[in-house]
Every structure is written in C-alpha cells, then in structure tokens.
C-alpha atoms as a PDB file:
ATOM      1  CA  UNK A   1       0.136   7.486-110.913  1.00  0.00           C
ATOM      2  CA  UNK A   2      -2.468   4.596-111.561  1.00  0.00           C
ATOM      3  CA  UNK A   3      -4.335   7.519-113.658  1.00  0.00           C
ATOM      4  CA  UNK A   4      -1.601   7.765-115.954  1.00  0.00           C
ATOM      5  CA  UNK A   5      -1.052   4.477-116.261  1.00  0.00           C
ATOM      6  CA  UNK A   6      -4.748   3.617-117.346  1.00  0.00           C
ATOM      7  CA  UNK A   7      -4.425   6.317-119.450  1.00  0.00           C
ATOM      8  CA  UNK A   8      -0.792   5.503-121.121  1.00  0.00           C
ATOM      9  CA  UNK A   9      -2.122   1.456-121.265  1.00  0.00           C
ATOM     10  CA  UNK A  10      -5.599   2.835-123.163  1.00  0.00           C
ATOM     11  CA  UNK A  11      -3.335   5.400-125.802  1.00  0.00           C
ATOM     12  CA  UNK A  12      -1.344   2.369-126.450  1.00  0.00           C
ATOM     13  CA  UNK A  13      -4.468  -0.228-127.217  1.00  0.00           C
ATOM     14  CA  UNK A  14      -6.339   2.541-129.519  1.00  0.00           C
ATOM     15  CA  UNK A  15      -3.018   3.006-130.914  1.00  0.00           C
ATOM     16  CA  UNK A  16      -1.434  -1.110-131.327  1.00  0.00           C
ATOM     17  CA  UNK A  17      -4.949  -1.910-132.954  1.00  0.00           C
ATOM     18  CA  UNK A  18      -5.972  -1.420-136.194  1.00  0.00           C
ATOM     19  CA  UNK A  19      -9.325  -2.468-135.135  1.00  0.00           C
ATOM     20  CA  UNK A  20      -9.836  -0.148-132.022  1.00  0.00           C
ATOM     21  CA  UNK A  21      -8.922   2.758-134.290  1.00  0.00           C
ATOM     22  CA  UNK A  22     -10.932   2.296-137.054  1.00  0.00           C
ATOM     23  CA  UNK A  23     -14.054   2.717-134.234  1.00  0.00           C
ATOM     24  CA  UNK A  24     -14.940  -1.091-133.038  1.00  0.00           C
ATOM     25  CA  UNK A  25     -18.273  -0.353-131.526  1.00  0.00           C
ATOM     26  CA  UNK A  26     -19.594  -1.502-127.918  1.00  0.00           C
ATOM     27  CA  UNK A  27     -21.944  -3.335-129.378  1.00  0.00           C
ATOM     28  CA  UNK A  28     -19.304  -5.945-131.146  1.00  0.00           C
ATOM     29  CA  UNK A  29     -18.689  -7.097-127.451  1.00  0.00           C
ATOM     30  CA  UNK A  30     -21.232  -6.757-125.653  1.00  0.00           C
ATOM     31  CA  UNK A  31     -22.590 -10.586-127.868  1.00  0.00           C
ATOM     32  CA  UNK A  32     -25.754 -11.113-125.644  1.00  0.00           C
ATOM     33  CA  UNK A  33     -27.143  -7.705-125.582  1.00  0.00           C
ATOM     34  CA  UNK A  34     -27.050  -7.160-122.249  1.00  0.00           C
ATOM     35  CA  UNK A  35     -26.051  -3.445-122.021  1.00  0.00           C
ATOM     36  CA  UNK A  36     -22.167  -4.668-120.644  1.00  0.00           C
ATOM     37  CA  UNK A  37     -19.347  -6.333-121.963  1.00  0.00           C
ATOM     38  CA  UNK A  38     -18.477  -9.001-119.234  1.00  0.00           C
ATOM     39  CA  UNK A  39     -14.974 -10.171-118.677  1.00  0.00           C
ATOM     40  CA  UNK A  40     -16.155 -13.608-120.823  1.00  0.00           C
ATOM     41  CA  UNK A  41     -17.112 -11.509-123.642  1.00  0.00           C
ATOM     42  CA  UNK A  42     -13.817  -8.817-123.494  1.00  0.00           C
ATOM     43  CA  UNK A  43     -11.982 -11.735-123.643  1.00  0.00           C
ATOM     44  CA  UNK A  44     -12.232 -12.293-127.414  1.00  0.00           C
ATOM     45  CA  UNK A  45      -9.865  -9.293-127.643  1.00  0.00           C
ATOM     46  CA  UNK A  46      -6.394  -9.943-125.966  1.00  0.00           C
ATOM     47  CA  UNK A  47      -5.592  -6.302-125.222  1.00  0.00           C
ATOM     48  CA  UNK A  48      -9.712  -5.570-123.906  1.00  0.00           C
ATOM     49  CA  UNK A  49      -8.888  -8.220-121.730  1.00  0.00           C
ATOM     50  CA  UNK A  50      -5.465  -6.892-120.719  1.00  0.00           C
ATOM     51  CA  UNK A  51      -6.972  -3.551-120.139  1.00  0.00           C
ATOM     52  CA  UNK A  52     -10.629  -4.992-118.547  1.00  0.00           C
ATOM     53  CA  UNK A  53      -9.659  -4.003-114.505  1.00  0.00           C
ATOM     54  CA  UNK A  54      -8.655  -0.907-115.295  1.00  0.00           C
ATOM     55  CA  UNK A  55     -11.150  -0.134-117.578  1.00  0.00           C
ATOM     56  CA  UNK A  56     -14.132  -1.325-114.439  1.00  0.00           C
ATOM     57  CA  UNK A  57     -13.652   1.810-112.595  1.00  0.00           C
ATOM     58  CA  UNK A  58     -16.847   0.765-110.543  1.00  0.00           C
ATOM     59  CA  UNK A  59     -15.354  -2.497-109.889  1.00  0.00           C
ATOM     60  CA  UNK A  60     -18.390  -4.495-110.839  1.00  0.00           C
ATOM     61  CA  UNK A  61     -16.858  -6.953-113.140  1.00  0.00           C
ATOM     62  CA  UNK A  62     -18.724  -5.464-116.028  1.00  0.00           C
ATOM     63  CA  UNK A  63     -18.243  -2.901-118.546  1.00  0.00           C
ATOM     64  CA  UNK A  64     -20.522  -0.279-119.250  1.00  0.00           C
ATOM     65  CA  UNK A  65     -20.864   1.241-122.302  1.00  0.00           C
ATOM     66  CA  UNK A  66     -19.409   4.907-120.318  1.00  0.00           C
ATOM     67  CA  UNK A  67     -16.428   2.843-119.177  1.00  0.00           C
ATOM     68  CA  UNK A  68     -15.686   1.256-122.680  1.00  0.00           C
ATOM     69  CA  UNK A  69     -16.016   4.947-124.050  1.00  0.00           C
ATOM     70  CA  UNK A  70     -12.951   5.231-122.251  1.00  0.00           C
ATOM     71  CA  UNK A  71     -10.894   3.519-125.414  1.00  0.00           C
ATOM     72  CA  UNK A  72     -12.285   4.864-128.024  1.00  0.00           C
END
C-alpha cells in the first residue's frame, strides 16, 4: 500500500506542477553541488518537500540523483 501511495503522491506532483513537467532538472536543487538535494535545499519547492520522505528510500536524509529520478 505505501508503494502506491508514493507512487499516486509522485503522479500527482509531476502532474499539479507546471514546473516538474516541463523537466526541472536535479541540478536546480541540488544549489551547492554536492551530488544530493538535502531536505534544506528540497525545501524551496513545497510539494519536493511534501514528497522528500518518501522520495529517501535509503533513509539517509538526502536525495540522490536515482531517487529524484523517481519524479520525473
């Protein structure tokens, strides 16, 4: 069940944002270049923020650029 919800939550932010759609790259969070968008950095974006523990499926309190794909 939490597999469809991660997956119904993710349809609905690539579908509620115009900017997730049009392709917002990794790289537009990920500010310092580090190779992982921390939760400081997803939390320019409401709904990346929103979405940022079930998007950690390693549970590090990063994301990687594999779990962002996730979204897109």
């Amino acid at each position: 069940m939490k597999h469809i919800n991660t997956t119904l939550a993710i349809l609905a932010l690539a579908t509620s944002s115009a900017a997730f759609a049009q392709g917002v790259s990794f790289s537009t969070f990920d500010t310092n270049g580090d190779g992982v968008i921390s939760k400081e950095e997803a939390s320019v974006n409401m709904q990346l923020e929103k979405l940022f523990p079930e998007l950690d499926s390693d549970g590090n309190g990063e994301l990687s650029k594999e779990e962002f794909a996730q979204i897109q």
